[in-house]
Protein backbone atom coordinates (compact mmCIF):
# COMPACT_ATOMS: atom_id res chain seq x y z
CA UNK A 1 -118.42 22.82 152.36
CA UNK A 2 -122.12 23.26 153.01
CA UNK A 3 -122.65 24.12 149.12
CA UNK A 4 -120.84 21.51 148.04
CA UNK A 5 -122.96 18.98 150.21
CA UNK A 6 -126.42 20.82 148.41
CA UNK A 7 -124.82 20.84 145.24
CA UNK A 8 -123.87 17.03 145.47
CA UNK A 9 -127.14 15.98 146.87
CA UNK A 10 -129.25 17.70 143.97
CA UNK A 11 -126.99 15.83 141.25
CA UNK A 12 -127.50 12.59 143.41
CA UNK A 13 -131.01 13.50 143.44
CA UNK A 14 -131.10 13.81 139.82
CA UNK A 15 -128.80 10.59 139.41
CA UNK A 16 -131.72 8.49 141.51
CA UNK A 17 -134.72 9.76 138.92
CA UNK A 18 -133.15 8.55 136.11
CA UNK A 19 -132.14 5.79 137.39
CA UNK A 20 -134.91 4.61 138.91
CA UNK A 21 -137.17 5.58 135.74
CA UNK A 22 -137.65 2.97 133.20
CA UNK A 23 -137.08 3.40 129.35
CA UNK A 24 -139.72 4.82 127.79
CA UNK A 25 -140.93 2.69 124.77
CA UNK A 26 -140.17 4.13 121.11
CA UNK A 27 -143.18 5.04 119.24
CA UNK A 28 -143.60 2.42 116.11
CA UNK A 29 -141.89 2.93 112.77
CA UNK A 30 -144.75 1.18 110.73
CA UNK A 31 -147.56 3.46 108.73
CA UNK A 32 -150.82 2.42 109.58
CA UNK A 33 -150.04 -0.82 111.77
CA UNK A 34 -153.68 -1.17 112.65
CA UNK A 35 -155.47 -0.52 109.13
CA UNK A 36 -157.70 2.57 110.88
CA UNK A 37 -156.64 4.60 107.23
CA UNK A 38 -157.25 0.94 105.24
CA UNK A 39 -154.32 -0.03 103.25
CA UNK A 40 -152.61 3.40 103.22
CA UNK A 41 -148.88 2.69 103.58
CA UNK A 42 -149.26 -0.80 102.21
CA UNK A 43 -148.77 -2.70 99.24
CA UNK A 44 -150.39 -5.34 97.84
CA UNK A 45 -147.57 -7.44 96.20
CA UNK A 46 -150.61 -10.76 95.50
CA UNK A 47 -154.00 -11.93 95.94
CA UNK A 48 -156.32 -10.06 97.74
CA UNK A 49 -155.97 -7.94 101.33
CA UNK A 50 -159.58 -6.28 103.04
CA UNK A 51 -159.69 -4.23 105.60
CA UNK A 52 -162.19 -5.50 107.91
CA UNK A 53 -164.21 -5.00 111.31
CA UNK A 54 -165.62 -8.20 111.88
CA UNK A 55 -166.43 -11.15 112.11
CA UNK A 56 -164.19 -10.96 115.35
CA UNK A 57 -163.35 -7.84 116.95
CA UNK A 58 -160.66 -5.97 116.13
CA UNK A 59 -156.99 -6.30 118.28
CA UNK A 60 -157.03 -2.52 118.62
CA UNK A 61 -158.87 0.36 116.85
CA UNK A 62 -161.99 -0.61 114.79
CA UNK A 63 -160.59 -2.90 111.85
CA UNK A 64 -157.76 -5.09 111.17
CA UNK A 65 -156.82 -6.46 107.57
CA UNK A 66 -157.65 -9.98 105.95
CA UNK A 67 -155.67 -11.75 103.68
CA UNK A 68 -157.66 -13.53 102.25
CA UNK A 69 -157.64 -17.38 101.89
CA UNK A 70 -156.59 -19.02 98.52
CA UNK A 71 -155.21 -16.36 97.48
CA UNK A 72 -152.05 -16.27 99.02
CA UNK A 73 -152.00 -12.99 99.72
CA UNK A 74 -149.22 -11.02 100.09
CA UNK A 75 -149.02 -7.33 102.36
CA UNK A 76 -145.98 -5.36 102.36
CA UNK A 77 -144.30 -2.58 103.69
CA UNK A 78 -141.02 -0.61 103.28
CA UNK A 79 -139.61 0.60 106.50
CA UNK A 80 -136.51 2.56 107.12
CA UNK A 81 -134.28 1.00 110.12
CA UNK A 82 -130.68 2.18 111.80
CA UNK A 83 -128.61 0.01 112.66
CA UNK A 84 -129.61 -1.70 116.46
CA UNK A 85 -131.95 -3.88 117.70
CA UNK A 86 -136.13 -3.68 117.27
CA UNK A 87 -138.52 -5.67 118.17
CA UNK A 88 -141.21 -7.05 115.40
CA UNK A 89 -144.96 -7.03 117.06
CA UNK A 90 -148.34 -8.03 115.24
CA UNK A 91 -151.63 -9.69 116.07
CA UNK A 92 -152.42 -12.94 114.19
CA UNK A 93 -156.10 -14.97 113.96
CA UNK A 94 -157.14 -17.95 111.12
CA UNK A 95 -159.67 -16.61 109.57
CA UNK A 96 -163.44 -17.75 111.32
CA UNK A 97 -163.93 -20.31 108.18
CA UNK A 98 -164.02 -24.54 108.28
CA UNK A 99 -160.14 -25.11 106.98
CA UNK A 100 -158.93 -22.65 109.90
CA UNK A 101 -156.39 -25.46 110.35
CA UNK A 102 -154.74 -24.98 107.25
CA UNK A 103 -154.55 -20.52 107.99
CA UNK A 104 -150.72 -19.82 108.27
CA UNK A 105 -149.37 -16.32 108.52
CA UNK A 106 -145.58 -15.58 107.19
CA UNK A 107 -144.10 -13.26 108.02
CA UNK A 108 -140.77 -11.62 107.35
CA UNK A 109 -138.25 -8.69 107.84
CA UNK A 110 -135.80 -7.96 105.10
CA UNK A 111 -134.24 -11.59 105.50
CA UNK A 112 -133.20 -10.28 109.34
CA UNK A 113 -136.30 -12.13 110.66
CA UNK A 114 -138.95 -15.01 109.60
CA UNK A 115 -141.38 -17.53 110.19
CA UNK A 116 -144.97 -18.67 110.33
CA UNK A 117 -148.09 -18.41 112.15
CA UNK A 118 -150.60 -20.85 112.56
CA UNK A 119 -153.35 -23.30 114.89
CA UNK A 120 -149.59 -25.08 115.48
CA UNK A 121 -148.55 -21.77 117.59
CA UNK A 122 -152.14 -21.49 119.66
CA UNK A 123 -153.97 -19.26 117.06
CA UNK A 124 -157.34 -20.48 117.25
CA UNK A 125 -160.22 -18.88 115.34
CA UNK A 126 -162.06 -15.67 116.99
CA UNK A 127 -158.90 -15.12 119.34
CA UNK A 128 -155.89 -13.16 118.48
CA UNK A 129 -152.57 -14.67 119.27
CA UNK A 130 -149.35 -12.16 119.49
CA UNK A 131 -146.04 -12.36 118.00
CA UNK A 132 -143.22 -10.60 119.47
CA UNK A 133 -139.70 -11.08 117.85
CA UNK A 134 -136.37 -9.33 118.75
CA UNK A 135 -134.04 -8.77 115.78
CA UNK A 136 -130.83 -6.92 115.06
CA UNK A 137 -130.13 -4.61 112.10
CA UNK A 138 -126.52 -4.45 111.28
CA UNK A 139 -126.93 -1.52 108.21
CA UNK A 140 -129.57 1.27 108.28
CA UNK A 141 -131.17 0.89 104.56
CA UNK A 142 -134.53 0.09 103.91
CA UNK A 143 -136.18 -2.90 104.37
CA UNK A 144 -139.46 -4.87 103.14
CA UNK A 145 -141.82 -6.20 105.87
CA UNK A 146 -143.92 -9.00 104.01
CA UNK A 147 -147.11 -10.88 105.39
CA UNK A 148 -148.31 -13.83 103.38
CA UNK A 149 -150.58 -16.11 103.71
CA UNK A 150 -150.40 -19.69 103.06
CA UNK A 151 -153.26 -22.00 103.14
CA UNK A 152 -156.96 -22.77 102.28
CA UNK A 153 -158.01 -20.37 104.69
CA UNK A 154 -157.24 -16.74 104.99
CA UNK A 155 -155.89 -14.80 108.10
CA UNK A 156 -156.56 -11.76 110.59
CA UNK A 157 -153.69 -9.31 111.59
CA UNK A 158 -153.51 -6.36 113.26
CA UNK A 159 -151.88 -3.50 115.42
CA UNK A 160 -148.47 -4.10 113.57
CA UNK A 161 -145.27 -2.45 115.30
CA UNK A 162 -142.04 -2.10 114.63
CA UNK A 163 -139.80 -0.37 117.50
CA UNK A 164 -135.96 -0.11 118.50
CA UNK A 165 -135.56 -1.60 121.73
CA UNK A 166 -135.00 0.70 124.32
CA UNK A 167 -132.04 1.78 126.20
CA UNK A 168 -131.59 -0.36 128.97
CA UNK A 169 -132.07 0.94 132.72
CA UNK A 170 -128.20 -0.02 133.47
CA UNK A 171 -127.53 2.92 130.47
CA UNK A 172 -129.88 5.20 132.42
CA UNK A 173 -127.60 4.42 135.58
CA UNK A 174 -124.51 5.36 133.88
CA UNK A 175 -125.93 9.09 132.71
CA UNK A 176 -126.72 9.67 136.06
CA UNK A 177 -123.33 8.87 137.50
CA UNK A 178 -121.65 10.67 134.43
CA UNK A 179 -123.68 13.67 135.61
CA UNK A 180 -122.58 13.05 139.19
CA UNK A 181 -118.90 12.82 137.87
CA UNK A 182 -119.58 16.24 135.58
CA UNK A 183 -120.94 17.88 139.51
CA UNK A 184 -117.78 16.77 141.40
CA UNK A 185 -115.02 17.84 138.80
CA UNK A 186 -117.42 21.32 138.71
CA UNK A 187 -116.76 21.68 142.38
CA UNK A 188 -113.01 21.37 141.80
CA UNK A 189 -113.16 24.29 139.62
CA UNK A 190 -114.85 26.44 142.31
């Protein structure tokens, strides 16, 4: 009976870790989200896209990319998703210029996701504002991720991410009691 007891109280043990440890984040599925290796990984699909290091500081890493204003400027990337839910993430400022007013930032996934950036949101020039959208992909295929801009004035963006959402803690909480289940129908075989 004693052995039992130690065997149940490791797989407890073991149930408690993961449950109590959270879900680590994916790592991103774009190429180049900050533009540290320029436009490598991106296309330019219209008007004209620099890579640039000031005249704010970058979001993360040491440049970001400008679409530039009257232009309408249009950034792409193809990105391969499974079916599930992700979460689109990207940095957004109007570009430091007079018609910052007019700077707005589309952006889109595939059709799954879409809408636009601008002074109407709380960008404001010099400061980066951050966009966070959950969506759900119902067919793994690829899919285009398009920023445009719209406007007089260009735009900033940076440290772009796409990641699945991860696993919730209540799934965590089920493999440990599935491994506490797999420990007590062991025993019975003993």
């Amino acid at each position: 009976m004693m052995n039992f007891l130690k065997k149940f109280a490791v797989g407890g043990a073991a149930a408690a870790v993961l449950t109590l440890s959270g879900p680590a984040f994916a790592k991103t599925i774009i190429n180049n989200g900050s533009f540290e290796s320029g436009l490598t990984g991106w296309t330019v699909s219209r008007g004209a896209v620099d890579i640039e290091t000031a005249p704010i500081a970058p979001q993360d890493g040491t440049a970001f990319a400008e679409l530039v204003g009257q232009t309408n400027a249009l950034l792409r990337q193809t990105v391969k998703l499974k079916t599930g839910r992700y979460v689109l993430s990207l940095w957004y400022s109007p570009e430091a210029a007079t018609k910052a007013a007019t700077s707005k930032l589309g952006w889109n996934i595939g059709g799954l996701a879409t809408g636009v950036l601008s002074t109407a949101n709380g960008a404001t020039v010099g400061n980066w504002v951050q966009l966070q959208v959950e969506f759900l992909v119902h067919a793994t295929k690829n899919y285009q991720l398009s920023l445009a801009n719209y406007g007089k004035a260009g735009g900033f963006v940076d440290n772009v991410a796409i990641a699945p959402v991860p696993l919730p803690a209540a799934g965590f909480g089920l493999l440990g009691a599935m491994g506490v289940l797999a420990g007590l129908r062991r025993r019975k075989k003993v």
